[in-house]
N, C-alpha and C. Protein backbone atom coordinates (compact mmCIF):
# COMPACT_ATOMS: atom_id res chain seq x y z
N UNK A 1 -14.64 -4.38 9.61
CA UNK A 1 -13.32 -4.18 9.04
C UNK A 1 -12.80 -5.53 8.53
N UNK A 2 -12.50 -5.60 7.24
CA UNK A 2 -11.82 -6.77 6.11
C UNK A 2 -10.27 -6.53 6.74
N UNK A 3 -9.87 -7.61 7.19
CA UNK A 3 -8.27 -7.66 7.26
C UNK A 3 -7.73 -8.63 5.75
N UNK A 4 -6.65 -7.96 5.36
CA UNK A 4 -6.36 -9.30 3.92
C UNK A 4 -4.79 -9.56 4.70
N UNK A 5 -4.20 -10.38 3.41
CA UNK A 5 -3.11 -11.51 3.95
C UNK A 5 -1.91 -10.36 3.38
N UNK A 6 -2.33 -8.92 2.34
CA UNK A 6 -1.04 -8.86 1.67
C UNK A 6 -1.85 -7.14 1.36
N UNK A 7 -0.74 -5.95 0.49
CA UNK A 7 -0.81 -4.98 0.76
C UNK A 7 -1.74 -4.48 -0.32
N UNK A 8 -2.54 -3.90 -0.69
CA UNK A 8 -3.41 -3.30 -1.47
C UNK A 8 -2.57 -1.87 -2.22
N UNK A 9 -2.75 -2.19 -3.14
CA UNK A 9 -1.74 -1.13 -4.39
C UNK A 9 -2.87 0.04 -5.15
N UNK A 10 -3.17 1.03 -4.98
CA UNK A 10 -4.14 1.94 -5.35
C UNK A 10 -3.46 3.26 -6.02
N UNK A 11 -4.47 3.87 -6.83
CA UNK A 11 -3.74 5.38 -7.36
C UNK A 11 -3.57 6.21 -6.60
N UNK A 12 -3.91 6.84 -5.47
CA UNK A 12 -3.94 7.93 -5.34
C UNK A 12 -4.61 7.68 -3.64
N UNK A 13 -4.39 9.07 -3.14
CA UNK A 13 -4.67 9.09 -1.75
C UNK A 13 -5.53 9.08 -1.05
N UNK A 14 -6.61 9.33 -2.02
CA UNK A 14 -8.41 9.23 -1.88
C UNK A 14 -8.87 7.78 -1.89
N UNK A 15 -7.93 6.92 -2.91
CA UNK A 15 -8.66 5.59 -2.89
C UNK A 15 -8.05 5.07 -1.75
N UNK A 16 -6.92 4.95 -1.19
CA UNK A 16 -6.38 4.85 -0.15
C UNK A 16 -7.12 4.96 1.08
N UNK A 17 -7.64 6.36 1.44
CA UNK A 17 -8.82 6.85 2.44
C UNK A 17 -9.85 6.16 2.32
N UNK A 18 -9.99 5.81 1.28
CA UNK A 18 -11.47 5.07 0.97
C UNK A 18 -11.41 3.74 1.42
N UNK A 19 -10.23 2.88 0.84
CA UNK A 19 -9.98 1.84 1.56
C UNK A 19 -9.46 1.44 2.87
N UNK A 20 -8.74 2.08 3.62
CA UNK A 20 -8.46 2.29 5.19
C UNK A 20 -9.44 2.12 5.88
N UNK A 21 -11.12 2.86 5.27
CA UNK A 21 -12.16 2.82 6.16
C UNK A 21 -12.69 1.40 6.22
N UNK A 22 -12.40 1.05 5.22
CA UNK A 22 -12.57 -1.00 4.82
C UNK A 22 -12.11 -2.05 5.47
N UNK A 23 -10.45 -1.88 4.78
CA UNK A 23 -10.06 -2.96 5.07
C UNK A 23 -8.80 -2.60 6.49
N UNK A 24 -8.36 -3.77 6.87
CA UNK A 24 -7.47 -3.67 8.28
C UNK A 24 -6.01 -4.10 7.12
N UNK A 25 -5.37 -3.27 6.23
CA UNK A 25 -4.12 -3.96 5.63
C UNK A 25 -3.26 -2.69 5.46
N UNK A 26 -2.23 -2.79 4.93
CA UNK A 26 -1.36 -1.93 3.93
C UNK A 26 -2.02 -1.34 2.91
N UNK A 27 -1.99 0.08 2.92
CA UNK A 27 -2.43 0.40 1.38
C UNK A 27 -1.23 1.19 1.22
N UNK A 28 -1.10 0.87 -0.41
CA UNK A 28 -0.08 1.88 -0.77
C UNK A 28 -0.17 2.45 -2.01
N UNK A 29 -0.22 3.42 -1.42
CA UNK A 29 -0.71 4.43 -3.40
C UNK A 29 0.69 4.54 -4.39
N UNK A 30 0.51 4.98 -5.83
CA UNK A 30 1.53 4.60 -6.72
C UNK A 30 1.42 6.48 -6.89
N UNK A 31 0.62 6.98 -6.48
CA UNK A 31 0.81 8.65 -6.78
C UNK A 31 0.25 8.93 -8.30
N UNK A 32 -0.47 7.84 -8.58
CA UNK A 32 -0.73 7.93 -10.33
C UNK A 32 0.02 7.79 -11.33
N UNK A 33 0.66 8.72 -12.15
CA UNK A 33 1.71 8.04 -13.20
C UNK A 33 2.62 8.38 -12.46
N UNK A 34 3.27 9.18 -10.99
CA UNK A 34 3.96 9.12 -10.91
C UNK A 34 5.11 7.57 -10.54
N UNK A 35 4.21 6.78 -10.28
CA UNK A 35 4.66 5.37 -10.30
C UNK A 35 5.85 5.47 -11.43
N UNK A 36 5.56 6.03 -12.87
CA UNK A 36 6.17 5.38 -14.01
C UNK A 36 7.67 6.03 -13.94
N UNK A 37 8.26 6.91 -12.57
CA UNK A 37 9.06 7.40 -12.65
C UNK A 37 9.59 7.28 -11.07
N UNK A 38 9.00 7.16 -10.41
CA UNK A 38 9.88 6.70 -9.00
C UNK A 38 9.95 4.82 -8.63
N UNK A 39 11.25 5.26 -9.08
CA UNK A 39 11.59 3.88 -8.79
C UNK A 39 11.92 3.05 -7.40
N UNK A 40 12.22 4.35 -6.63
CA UNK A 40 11.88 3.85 -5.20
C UNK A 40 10.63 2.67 -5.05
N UNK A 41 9.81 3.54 -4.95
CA UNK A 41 8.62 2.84 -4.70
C UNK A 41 8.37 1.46 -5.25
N UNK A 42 8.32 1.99 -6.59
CA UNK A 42 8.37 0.58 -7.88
C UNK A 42 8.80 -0.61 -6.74
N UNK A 43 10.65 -0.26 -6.34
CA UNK A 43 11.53 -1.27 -6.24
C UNK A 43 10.30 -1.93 -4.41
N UNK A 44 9.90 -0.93 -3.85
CA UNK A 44 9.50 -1.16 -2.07
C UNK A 44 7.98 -2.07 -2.89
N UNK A 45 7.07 -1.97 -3.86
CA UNK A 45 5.95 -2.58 -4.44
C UNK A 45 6.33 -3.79 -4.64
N UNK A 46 7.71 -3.91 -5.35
CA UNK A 46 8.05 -5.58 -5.91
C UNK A 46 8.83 -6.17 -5.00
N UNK A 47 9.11 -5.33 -3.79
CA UNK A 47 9.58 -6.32 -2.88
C UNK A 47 8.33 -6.58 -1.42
N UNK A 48 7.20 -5.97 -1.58
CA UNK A 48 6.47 -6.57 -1.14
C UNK A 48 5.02 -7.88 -1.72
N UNK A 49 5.60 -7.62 -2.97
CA UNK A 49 4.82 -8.30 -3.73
C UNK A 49 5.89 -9.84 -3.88
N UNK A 50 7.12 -9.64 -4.07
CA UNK A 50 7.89 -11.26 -3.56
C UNK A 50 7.59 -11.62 -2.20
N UNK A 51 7.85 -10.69 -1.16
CA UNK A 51 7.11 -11.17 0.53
C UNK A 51 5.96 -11.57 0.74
N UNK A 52 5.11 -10.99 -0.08
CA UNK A 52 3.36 -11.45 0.62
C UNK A 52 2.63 -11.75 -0.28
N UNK A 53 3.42 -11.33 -1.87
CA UNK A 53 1.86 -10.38 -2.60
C UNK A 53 1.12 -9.31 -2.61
N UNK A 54 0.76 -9.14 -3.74
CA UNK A 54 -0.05 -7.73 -3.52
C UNK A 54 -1.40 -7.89 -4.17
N UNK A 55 -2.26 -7.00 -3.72
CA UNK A 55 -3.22 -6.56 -4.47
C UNK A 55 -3.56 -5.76 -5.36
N UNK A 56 -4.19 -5.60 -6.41
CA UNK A 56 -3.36 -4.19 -6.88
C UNK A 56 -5.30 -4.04 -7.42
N UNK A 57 -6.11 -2.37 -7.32
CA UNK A 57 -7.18 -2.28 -7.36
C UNK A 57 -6.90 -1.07 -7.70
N UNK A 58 -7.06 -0.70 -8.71
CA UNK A 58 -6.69 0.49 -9.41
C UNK A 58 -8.33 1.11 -10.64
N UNK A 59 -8.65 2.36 -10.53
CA UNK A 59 -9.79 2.50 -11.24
C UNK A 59 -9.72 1.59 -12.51
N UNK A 60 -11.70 1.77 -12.70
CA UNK A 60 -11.56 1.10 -14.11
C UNK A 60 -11.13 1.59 -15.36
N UNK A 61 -10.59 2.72 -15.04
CA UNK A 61 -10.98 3.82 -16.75
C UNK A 61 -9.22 2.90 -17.37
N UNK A 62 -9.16 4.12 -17.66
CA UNK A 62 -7.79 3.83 -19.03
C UNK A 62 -6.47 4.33 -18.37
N UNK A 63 -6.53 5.19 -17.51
CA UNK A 63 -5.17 5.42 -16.40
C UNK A 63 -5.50 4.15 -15.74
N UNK A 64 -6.43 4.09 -15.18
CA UNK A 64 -6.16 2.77 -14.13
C UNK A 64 -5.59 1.78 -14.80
N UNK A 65 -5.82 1.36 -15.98
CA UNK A 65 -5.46 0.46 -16.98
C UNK A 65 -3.78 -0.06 -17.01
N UNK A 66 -3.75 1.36 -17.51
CA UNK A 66 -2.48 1.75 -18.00
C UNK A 66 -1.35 1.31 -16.36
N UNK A 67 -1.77 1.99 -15.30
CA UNK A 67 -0.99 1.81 -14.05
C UNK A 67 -0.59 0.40 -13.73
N UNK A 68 -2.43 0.31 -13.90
CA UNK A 68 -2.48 -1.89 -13.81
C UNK A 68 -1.15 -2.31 -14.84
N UNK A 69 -1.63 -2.33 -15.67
CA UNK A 69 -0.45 -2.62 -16.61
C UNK A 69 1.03 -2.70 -16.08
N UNK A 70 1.52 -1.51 -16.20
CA UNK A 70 3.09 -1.25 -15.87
C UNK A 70 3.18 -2.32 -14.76
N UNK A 71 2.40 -1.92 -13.32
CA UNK A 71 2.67 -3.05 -12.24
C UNK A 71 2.70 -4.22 -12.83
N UNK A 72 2.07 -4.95 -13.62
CA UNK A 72 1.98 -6.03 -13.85
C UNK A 72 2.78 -6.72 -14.71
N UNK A 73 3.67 -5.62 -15.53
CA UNK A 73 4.68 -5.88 -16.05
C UNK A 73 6.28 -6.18 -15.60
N UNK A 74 5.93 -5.36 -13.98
CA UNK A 74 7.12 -5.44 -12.96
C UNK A 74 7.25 -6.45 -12.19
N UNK A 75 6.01 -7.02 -11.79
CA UNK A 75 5.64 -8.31 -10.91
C UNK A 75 5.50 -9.51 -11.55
N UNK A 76 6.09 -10.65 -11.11
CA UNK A 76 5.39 -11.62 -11.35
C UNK A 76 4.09 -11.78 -11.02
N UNK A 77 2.92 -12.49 -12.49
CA UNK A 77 1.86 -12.98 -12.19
C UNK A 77 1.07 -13.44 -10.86
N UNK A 78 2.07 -14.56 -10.60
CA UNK A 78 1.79 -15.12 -9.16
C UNK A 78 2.04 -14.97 -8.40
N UNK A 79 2.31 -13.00 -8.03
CA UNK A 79 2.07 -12.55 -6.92
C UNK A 79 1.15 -11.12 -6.97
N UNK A 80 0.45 -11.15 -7.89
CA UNK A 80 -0.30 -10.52 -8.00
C UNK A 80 -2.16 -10.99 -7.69
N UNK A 81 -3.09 -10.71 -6.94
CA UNK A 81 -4.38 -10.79 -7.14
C UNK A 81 -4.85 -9.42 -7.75
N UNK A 82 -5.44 -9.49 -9.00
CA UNK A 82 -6.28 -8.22 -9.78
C UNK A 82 -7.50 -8.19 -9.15
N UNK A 83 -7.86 -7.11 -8.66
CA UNK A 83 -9.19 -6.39 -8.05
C UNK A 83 -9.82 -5.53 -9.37
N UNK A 84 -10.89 -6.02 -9.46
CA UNK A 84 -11.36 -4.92 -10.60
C UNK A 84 -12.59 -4.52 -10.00
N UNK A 85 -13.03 -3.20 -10.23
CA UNK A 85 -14.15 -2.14 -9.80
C UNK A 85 -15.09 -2.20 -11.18
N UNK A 86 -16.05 -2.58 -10.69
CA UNK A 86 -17.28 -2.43 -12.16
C UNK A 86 -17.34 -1.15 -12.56
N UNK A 87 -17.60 -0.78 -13.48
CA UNK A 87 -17.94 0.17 -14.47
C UNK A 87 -19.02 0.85 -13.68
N UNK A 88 -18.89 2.01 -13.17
CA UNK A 88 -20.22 2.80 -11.88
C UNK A 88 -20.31 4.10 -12.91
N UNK A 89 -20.92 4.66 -13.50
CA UNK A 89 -20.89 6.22 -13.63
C UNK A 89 -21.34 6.65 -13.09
N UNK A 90 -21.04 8.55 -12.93
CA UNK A 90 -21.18 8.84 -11.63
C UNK A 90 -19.74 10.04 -11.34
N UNK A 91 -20.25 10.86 -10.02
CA UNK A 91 -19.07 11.94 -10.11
C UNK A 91 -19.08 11.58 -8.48
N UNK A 92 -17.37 11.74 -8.25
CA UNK A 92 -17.41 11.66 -6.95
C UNK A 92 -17.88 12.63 -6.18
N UNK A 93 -17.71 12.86 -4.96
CA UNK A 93 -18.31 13.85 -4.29
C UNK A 93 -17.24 14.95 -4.00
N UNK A 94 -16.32 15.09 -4.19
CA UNK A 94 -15.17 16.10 -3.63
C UNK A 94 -15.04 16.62 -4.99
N UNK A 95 -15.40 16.06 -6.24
CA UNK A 95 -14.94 16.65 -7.27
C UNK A 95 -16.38 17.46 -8.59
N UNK A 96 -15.78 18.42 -8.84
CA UNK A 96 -16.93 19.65 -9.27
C UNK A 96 -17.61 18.58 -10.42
N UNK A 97 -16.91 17.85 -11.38
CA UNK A 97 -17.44 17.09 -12.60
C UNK A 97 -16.95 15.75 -12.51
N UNK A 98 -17.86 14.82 -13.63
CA UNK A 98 -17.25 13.77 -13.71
C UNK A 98 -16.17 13.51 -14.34
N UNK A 99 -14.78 12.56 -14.12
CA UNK A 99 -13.86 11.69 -14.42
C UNK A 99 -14.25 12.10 -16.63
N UNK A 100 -12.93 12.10 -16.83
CA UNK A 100 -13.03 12.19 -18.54
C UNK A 100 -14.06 10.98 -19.06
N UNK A 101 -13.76 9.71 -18.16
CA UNK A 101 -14.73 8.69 -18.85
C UNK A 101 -16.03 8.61 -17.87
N UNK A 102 -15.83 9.36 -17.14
CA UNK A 102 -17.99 9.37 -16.77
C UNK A 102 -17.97 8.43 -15.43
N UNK A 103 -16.85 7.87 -15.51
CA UNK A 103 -16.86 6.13 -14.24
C UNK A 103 -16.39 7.26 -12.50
N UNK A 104 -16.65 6.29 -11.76
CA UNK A 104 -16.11 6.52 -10.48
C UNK A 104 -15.50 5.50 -10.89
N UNK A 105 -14.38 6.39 -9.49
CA UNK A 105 -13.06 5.25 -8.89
C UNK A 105 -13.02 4.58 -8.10
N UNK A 106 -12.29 3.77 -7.46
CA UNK A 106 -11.91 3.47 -6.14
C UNK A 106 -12.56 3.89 -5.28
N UNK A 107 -12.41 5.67 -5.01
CA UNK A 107 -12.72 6.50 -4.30
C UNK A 107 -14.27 6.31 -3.95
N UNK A 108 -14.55 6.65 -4.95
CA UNK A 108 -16.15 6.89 -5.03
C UNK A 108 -17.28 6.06 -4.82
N UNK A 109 -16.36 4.37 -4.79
CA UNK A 109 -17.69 3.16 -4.80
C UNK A 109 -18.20 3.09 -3.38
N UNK A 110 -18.63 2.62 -3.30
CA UNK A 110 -19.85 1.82 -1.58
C UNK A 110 -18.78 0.86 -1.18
N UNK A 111 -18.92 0.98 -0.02
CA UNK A 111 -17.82 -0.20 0.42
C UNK A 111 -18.42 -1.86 0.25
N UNK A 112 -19.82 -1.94 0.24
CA UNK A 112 -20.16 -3.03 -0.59
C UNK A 112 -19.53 -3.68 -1.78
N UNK A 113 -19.45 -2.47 -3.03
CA UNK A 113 -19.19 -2.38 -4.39
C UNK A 113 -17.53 -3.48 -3.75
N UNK A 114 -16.87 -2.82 -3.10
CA UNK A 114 -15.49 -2.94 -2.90
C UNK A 114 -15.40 -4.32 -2.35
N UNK A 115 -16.26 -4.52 -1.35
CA UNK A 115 -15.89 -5.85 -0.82
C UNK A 115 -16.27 -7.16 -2.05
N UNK A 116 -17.52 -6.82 -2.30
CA UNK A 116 -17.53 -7.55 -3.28
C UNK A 116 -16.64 -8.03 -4.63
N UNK A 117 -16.07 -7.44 -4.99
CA UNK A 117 -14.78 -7.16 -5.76
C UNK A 117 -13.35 -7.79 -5.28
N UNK A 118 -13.15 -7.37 -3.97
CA UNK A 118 -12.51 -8.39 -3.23
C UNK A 118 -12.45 -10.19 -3.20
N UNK A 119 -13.88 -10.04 -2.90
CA UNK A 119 -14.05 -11.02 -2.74
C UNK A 119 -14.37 -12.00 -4.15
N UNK A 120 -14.78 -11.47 -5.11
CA UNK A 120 -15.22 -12.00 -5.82
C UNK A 120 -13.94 -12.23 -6.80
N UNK A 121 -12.72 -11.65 -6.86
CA UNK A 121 -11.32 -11.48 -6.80
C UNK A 121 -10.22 -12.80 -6.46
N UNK A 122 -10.70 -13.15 -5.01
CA UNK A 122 -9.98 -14.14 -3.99
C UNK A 122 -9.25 -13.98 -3.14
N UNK A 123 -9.40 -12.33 -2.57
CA UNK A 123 -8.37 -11.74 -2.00
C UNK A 123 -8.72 -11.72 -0.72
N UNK A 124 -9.86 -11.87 0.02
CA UNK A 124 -10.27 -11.99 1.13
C UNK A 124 -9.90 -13.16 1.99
N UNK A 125 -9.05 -13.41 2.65
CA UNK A 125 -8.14 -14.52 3.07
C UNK A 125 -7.57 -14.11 4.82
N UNK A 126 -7.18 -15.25 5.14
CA UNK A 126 -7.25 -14.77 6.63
C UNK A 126 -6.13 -14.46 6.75
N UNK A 127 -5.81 -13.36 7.50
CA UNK A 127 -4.25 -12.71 7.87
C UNK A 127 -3.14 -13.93 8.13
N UNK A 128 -2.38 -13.62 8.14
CA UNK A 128 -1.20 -14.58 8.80
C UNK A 128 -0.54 -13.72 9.56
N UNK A 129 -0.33 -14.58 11.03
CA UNK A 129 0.05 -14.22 12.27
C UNK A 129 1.63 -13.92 12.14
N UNK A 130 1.96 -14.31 11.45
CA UNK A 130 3.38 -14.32 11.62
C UNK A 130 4.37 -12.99 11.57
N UNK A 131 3.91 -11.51 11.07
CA UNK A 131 4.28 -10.45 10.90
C UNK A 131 4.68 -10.00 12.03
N UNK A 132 5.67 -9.17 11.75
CA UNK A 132 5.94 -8.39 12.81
C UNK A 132 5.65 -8.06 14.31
N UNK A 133 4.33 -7.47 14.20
CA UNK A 133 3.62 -6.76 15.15
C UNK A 133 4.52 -6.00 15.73
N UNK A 134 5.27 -5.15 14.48
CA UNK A 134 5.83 -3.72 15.12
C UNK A 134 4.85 -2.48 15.95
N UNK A 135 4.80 -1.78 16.72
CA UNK A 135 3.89 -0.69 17.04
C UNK A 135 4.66 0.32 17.19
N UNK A 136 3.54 1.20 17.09
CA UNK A 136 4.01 3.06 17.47
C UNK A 136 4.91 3.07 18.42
N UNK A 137 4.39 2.23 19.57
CA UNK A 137 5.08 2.13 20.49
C UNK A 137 6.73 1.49 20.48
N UNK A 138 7.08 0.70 20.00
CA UNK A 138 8.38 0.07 19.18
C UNK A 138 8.85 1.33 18.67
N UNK A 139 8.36 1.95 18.17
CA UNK A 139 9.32 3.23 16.79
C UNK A 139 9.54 4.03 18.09
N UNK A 140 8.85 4.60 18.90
CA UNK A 140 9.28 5.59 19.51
C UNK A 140 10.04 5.16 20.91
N UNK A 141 9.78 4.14 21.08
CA UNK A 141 10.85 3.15 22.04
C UNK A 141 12.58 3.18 21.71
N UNK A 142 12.40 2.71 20.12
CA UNK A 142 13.44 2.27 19.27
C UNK A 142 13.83 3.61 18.70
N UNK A 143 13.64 5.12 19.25
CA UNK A 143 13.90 6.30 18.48
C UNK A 143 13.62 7.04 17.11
N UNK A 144 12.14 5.91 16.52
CA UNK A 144 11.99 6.23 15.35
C UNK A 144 11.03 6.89 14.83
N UNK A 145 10.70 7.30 16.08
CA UNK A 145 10.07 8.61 16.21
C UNK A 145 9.88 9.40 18.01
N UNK A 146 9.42 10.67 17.49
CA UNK A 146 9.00 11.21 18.86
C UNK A 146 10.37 11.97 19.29
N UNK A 147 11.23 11.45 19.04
CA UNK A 147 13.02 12.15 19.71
C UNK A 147 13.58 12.93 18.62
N UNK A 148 14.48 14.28 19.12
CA UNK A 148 14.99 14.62 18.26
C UNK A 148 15.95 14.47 17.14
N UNK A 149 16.13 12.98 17.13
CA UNK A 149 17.58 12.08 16.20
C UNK A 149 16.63 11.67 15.33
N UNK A 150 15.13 11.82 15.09
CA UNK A 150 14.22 10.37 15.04
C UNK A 150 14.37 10.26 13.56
N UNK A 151 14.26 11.34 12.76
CA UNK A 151 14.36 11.62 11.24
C UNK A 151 15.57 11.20 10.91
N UNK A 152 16.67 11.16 11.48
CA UNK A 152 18.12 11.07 10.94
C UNK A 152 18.24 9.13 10.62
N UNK A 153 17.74 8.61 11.98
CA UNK A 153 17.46 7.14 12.37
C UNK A 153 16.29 6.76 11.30
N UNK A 154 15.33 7.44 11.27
CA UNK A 154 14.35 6.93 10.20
C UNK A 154 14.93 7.01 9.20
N UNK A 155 15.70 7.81 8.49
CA UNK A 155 16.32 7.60 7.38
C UNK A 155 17.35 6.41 6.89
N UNK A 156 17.79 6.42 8.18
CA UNK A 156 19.09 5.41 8.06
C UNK A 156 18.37 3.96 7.70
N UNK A 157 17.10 3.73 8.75
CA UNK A 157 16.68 2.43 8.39
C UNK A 157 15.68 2.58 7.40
N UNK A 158 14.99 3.47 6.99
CA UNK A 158 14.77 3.66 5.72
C UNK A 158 15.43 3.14 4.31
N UNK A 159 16.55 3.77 4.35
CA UNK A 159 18.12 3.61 3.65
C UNK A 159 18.29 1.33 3.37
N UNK A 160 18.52 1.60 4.48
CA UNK A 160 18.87 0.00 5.05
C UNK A 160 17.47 -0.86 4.45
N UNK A 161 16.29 -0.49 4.76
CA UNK A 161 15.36 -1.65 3.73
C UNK A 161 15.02 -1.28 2.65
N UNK A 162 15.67 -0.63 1.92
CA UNK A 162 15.95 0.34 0.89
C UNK A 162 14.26 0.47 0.21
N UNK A 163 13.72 1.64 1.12
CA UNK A 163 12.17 2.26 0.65
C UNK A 163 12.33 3.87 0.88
N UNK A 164 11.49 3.84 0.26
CA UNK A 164 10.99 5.42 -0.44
C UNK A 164 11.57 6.33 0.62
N UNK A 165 12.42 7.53 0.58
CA UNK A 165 12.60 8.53 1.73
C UNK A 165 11.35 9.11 2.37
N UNK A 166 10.31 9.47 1.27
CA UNK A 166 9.05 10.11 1.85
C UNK A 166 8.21 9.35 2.40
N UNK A 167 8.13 8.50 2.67
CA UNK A 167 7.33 7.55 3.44
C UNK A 167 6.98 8.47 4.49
N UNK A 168 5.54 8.17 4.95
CA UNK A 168 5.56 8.90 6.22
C UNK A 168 5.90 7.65 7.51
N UNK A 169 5.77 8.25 8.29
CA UNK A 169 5.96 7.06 9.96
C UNK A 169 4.78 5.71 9.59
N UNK A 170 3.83 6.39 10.12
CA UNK A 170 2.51 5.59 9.53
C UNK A 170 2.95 4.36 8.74
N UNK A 171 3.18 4.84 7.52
CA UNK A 171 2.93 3.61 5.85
C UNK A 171 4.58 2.89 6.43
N UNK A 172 5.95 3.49 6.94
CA UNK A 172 7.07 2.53 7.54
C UNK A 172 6.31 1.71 8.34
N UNK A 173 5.29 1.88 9.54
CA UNK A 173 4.95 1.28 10.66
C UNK A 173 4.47 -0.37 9.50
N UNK A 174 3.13 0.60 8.57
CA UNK A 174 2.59 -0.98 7.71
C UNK A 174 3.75 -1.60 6.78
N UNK A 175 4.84 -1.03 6.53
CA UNK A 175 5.40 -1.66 5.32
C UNK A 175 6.49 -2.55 6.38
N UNK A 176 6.89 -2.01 7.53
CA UNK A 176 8.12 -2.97 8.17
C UNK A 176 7.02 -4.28 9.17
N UNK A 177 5.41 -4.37 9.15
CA UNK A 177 4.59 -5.78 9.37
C UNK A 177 4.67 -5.98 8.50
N UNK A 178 4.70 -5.83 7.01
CA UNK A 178 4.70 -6.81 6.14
C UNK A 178 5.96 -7.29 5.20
N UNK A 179 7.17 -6.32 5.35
CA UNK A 179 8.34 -7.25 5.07
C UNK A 179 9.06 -7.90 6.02
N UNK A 180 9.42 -7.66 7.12
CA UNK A 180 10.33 -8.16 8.05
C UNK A 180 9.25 -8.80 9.04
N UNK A 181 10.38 -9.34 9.87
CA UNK A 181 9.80 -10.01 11.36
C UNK A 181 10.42 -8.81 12.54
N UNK A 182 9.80 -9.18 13.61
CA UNK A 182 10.40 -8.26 14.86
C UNK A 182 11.65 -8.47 14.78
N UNK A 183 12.13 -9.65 14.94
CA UNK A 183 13.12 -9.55 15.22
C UNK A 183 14.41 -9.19 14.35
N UNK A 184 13.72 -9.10 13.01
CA UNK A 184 14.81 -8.29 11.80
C UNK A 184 14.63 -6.54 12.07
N UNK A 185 13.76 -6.33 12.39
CA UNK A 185 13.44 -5.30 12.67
C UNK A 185 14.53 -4.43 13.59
N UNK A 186 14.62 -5.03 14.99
CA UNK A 186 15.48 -4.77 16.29
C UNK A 186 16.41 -4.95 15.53
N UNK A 187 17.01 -5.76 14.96
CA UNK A 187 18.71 -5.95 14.07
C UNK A 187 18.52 -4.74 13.36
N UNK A 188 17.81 -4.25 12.55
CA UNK A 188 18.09 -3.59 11.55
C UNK A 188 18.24 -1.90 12.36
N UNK A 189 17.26 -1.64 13.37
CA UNK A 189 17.34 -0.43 14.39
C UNK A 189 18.94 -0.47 15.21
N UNK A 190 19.56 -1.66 15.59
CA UNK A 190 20.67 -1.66 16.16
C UNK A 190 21.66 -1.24 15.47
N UNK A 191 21.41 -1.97 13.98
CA UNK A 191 22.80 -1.67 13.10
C UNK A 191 22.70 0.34 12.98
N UNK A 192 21.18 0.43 12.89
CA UNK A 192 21.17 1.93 11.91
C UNK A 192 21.69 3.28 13.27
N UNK A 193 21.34 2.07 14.63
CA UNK A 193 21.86 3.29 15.22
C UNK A 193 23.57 3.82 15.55
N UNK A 194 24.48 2.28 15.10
CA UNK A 194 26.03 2.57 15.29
C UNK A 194 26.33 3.42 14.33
């Protein structure tokens, strides 16, 4: 397992799965073009991309392009590392035919293909200690999950680091290690519960 320093930006929920089995980081999918219309997200992408940086590894075809693009138009340069996936043709395995342009995605490469890409990228870098280290255990300590208020409280501090409502528990758990510290964290659970 690849741990990186910052959150990995992907299309869709398959490349996501694909990368989870990889790397030890944040992944966060853009939903495909729906990126070009939730601005939630947009706004939770560019504020983890001022905190840490991001990665952003999006297929090679011409959507991936296009996605790359927009992000890159939202972010500053120098907080972006571009991951690019070689040109593989080829059909993934969950899907009956190949992709309009013939390529696999994200999804579909060897986790070789991927690391290499990473690495060959500059994105492979050693974590920094300094995050959070919120746990499951913290959320359901702190009521933010597991209790029957837990959704009302998740919302509130949801609200308060102003990210996506649909987030599940999970992707809050990775997104509040990589913007805040613990101890903004406990402030921010105290305020959301008065």
């Amino acid at each position: 397992m690849i741990t990186l320093d910052r959150p990995v930006i992907v299309e869709g929920r398959y490349d996501k799965a694909k990368l989870k089995s990889i790397i030890d980081s944040a992944v966060i999918e853009t939903g495909g073009f729906n990126i070009f219309k939730d601005k939630q997200k947009l706004g939770m992408i560019k504020r983890l991309a001022e905190k840490t940086g991001i990665i952003i590894m999006t297929d090679s075809d011409a959507a991936g392009f296009k996605i790359r693009s927009y992000l890159k138009s939202a972010i500053p340069a120098d907080r972006i590392i571009n991951v690019y996936i070689p040109d593989i043709f080829g059909k993934e395995r969950r899907k009956p035919h190949p992709s309009a342009e013939g390529k696999l995605g994200v999804e579909g490469m060897e986790a070789s293909v991927i690391i290499k890409a990473l690495e060959d990228a500059g994105a492979i870098r050693e974590k920094s200690q300094s995050r959070a280290g919120v746990t499951t255990a913290d959320l359901y300590e702190d009521g933010l999950c597991g209790r029957k208020d837990s959704a009302l409280l998740r919302k509130r501090f949801k609200e308060e680091l102003r990210l996506p409502e649909r987030l599940s528990t999970k992707m809050l758990l990775e997104v509040i290690n990589t913007l805040i510290s613990y101890d903004e964290y406990k402030k921010i659970v105290g305020k959301c519960r008065k």
